[in-house]
C-alpha atoms as a PDB file:
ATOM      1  CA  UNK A   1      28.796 220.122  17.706  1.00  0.00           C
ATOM      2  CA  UNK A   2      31.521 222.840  19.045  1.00  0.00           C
ATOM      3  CA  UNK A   3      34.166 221.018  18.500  1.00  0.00           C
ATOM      4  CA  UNK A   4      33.064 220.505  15.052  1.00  0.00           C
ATOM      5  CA  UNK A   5      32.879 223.539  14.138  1.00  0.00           C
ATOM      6  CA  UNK A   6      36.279 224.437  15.936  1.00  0.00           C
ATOM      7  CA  UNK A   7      37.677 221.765  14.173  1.00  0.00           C
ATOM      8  CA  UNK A   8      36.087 223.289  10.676  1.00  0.00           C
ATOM      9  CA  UNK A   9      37.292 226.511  11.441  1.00  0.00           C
ATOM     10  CA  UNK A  10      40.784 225.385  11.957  1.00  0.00           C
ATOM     11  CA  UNK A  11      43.087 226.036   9.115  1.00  0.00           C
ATOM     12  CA  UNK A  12      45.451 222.832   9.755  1.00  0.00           C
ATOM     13  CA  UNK A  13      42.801 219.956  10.201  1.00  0.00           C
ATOM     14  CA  UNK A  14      41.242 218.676   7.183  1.00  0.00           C
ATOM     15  CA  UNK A  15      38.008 217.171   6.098  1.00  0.00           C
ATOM     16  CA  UNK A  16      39.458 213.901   5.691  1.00  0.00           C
ATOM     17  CA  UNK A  17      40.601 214.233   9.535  1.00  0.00           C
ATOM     18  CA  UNK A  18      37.611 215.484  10.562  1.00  0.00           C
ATOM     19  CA  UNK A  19      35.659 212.554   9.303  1.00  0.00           C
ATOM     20  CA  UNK A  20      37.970 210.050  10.865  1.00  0.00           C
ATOM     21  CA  UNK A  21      37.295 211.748  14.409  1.00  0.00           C
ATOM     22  CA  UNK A  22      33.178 212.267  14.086  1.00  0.00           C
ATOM     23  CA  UNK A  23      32.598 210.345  11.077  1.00  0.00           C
ATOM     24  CA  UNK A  24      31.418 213.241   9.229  1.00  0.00           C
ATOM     25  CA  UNK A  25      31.453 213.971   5.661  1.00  0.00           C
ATOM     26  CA  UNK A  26      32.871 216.929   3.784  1.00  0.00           C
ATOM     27  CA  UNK A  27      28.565 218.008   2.939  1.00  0.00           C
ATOM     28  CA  UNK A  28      27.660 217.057   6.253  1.00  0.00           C
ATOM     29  CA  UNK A  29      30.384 219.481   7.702  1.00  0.00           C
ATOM     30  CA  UNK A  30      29.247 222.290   5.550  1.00  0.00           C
ATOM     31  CA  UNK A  31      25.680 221.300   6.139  1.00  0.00           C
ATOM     32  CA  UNK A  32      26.545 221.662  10.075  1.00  0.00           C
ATOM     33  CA  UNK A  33      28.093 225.148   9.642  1.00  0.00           C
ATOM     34  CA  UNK A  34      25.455 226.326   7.636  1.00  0.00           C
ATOM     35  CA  UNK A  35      22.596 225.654  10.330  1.00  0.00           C
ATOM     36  CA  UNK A  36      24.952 226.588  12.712  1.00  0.00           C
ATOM     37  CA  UNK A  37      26.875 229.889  11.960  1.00  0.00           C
ATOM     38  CA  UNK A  38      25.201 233.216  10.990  1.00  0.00           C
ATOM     39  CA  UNK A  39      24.811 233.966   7.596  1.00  0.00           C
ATOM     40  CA  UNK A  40      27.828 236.070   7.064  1.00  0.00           C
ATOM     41  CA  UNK A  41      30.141 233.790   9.154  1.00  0.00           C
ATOM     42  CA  UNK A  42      28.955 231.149   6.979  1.00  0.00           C
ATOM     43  CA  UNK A  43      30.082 233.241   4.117  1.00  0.00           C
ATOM     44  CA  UNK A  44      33.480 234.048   5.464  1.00  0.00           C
ATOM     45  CA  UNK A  45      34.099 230.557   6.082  1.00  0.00           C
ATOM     46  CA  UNK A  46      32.930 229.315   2.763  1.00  0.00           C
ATOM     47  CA  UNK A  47      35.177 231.752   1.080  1.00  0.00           C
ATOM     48  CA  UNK A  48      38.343 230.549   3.026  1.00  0.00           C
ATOM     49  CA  UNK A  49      37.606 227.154   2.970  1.00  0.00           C
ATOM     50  CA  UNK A  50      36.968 226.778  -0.710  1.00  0.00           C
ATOM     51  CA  UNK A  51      39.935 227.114  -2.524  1.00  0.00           C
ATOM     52  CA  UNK A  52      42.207 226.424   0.621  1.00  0.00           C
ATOM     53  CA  UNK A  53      44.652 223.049  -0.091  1.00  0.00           C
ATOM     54  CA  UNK A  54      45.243 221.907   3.798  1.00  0.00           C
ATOM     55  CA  UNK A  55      41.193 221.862   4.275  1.00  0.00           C
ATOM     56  CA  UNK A  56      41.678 218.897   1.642  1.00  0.00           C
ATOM     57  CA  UNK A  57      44.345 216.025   1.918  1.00  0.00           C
ATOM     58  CA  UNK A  58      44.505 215.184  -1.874  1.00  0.00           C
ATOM     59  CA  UNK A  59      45.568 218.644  -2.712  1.00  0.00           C
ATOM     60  CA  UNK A  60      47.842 219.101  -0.079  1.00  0.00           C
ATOM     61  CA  UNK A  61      49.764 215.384  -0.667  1.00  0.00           C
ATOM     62  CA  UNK A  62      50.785 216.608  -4.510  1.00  0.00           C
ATOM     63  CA  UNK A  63      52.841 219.927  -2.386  1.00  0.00           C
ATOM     64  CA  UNK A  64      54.145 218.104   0.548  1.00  0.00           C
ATOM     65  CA  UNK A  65      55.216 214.917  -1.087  1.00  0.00           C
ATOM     66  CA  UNK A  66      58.317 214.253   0.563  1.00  0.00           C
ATOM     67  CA  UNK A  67      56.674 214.041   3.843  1.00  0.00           C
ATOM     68  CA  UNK A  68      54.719 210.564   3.324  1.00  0.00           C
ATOM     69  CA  UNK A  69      56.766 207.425   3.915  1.00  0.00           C
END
C-alpha cells in the first residue's frame, strides 16, 4: 500500500503505469489515497493531480509526440 501511494505521489509515473505494476485503476488509486491520507493531504494531492498531464498518458502523448516509435 506504501508504495502505492509513493508511486501516486510521484509526479513522473502515471496512472496508466501504475495499473500495469499493481493492477490498479485510476478510482481505485484515488479511492486508496482517500482512506489512506489525511484529509488535507488528500486535498493537496487532488489539487495537483487533477489537471496535471504526466499523471495521465493520453494527455501527455499529444506534447511529447516525437518520442514514441
Amino acid at each position: 500500500m506504501d508504495e502505492v501511494v509513493g508511486m501516486a505521489w510521484s509526479d513522473k509515473i502515471s496512472f496508466e503505469e501504475i495499473k500495469k505494476k499493481t493492477g490498479l485503476s485510476e478510482k481505485e488509486v484515488i479511492c486508496l489515497m482517500r482512506s489512506t491520507l489525511k484529509k488535507k493531504s488528500y486535498i493537496i494531492w487532488r489539487k495537483r493531480v487533477r489537471g496535471r498531464s504526466s499523471k495521465h498518458r493520453k494527455k501527455n502523448k499529444k506534447k511529447f509526440n516525437y518520442y514514441e516509435f
